[in-house]
C-alpha atoms as a PDB file:
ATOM      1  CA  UNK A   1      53.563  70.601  -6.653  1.00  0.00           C
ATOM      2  CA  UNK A   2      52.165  68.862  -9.802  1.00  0.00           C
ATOM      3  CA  UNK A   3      52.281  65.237  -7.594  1.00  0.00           C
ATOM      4  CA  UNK A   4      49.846  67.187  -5.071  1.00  0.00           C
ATOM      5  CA  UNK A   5      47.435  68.562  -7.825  1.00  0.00           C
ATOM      6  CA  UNK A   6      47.219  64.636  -9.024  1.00  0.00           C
ATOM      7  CA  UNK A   7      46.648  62.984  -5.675  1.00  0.00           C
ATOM      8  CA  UNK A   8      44.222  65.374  -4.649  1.00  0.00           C
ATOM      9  CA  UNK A   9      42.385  65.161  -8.401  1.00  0.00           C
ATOM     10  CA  UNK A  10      42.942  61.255  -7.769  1.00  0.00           C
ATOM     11  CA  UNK A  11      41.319  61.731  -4.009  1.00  0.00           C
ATOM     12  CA  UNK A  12      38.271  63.818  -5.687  1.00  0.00           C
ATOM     13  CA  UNK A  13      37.556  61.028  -8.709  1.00  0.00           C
ATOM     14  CA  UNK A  14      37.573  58.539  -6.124  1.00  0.00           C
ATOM     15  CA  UNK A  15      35.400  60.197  -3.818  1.00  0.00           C
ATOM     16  CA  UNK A  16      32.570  60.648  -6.992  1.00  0.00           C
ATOM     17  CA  UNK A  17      32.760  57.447  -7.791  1.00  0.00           C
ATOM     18  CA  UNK A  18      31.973  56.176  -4.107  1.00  0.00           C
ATOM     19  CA  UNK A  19      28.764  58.567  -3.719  1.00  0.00           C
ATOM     20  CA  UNK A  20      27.447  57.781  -7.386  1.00  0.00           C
ATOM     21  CA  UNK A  21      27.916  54.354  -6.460  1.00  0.00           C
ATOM     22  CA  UNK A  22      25.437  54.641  -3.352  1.00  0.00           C
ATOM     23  CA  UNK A  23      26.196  51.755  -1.290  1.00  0.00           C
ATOM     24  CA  UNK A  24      28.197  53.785   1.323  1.00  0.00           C
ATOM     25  CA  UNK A  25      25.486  56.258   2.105  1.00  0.00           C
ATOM     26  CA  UNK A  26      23.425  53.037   2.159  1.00  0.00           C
ATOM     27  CA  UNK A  27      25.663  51.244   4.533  1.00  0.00           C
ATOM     28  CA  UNK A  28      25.805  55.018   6.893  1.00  0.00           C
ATOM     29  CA  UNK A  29      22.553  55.387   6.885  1.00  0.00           C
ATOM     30  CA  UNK A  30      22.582  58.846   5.259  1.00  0.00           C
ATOM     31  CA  UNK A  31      19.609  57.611   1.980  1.00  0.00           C
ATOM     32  CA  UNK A  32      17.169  55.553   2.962  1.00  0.00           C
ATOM     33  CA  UNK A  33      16.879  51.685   1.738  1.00  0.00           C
ATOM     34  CA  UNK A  34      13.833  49.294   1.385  1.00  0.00           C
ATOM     35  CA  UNK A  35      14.100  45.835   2.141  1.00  0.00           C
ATOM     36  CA  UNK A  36      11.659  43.093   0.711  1.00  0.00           C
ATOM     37  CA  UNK A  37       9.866  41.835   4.286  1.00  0.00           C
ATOM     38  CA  UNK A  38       8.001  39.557   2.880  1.00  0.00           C
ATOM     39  CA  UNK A  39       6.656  37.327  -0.423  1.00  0.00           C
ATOM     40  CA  UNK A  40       3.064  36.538  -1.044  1.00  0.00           C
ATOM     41  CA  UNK A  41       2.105  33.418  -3.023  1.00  0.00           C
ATOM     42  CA  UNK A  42       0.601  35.486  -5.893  1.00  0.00           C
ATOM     43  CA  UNK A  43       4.352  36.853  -6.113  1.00  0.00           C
ATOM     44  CA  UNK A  44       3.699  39.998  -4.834  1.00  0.00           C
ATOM     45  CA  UNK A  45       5.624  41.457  -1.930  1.00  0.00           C
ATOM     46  CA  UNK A  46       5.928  43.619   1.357  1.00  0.00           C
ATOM     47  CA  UNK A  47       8.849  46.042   1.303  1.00  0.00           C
ATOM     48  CA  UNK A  48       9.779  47.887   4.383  1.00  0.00           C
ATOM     49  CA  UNK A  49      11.489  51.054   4.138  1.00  0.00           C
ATOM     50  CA  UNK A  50      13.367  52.919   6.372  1.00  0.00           C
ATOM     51  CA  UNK A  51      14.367  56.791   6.452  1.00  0.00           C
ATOM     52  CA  UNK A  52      17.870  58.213   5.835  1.00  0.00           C
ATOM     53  CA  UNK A  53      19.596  60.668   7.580  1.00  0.00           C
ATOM     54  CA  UNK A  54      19.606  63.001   4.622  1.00  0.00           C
ATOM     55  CA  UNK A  55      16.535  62.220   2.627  1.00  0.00           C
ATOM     56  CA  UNK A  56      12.850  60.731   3.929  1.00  0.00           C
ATOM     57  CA  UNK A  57      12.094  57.060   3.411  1.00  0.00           C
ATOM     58  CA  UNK A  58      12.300  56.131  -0.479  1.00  0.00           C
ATOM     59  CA  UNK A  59       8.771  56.286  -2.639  1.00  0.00           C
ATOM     60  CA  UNK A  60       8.396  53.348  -4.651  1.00  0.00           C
ATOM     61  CA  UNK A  61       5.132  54.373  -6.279  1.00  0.00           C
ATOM     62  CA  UNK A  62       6.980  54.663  -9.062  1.00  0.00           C
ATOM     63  CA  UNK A  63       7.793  51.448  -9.396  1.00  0.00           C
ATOM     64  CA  UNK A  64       4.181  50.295  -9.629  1.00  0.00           C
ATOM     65  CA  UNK A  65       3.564  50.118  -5.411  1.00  0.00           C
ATOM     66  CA  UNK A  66       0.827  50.947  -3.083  1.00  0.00           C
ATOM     67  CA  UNK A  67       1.663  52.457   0.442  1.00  0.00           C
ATOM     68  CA  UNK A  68       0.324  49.773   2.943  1.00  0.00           C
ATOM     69  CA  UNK A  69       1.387  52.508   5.735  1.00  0.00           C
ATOM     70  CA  UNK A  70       4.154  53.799   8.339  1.00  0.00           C
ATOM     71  CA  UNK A  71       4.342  51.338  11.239  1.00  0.00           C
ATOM     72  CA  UNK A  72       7.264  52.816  14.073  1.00  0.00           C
ATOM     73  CA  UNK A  73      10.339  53.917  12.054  1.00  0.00           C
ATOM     74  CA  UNK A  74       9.236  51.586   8.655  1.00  0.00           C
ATOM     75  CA  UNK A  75       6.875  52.124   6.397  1.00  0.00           C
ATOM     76  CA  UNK A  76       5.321  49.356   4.427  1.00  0.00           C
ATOM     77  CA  UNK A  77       4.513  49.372   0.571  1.00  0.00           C
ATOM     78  CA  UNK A  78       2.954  46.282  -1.508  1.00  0.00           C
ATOM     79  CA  UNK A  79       4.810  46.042  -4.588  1.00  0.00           C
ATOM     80  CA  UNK A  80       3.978  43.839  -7.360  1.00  0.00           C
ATOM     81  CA  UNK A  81       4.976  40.567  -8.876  1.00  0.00           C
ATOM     82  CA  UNK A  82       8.214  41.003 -10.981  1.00  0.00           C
ATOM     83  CA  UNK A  83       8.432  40.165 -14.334  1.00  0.00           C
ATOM     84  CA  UNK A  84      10.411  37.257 -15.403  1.00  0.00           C
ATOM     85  CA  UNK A  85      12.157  36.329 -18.691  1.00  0.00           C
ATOM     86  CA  UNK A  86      11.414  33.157 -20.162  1.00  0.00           C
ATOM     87  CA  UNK A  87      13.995  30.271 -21.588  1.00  0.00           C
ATOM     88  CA  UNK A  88      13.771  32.903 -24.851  1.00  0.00           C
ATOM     89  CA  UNK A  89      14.471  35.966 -23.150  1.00  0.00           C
ATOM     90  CA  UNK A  90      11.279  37.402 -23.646  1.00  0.00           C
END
């Protein structure tokens, strides 16, 4: 009885770890994802994002980028040029 109560606590743990991890509802389809499309010379780039089954298409505004648009299924945001750390670290 006690072995059952562990495996199925084991079988639950397991199972939180795998949805906080959020690659597997990535790799379903059930959250959407953005993928970078394309990389400008000023360093900017074009994401494309696509909708999940369970939630609408991600909003990276927060990150600091401007909605080019929906084209078909994707819809296109501009993001800006990522900051990079010098030889320093800073």
């Amino acid at each position: 009885m006690i072995k059952r109560v562990v495996v199925v606590g084991v079988l639950i743990f397991a199972l939180m770890v795998v949805v906080k991890d959020g690659r597997v509802l990535r790799a379903v389809g059930l959250t959407g994802q953005c993928s970078a499309v394309q990389t400008y010379t000023d360093g900017t780039q074009l994401d494309a994002c696509r909708a999940g089954a369970l939630v609408g298409r991600p909003d990276l505004s927060r990150q600091g980028c401007r909605d080019v648009g929906p084209k078909g299924a994707l819809e296109y945001w501009r993001c800006p040029a990522a900051v990079a750390a010098g030889p320093n670290g800073g």
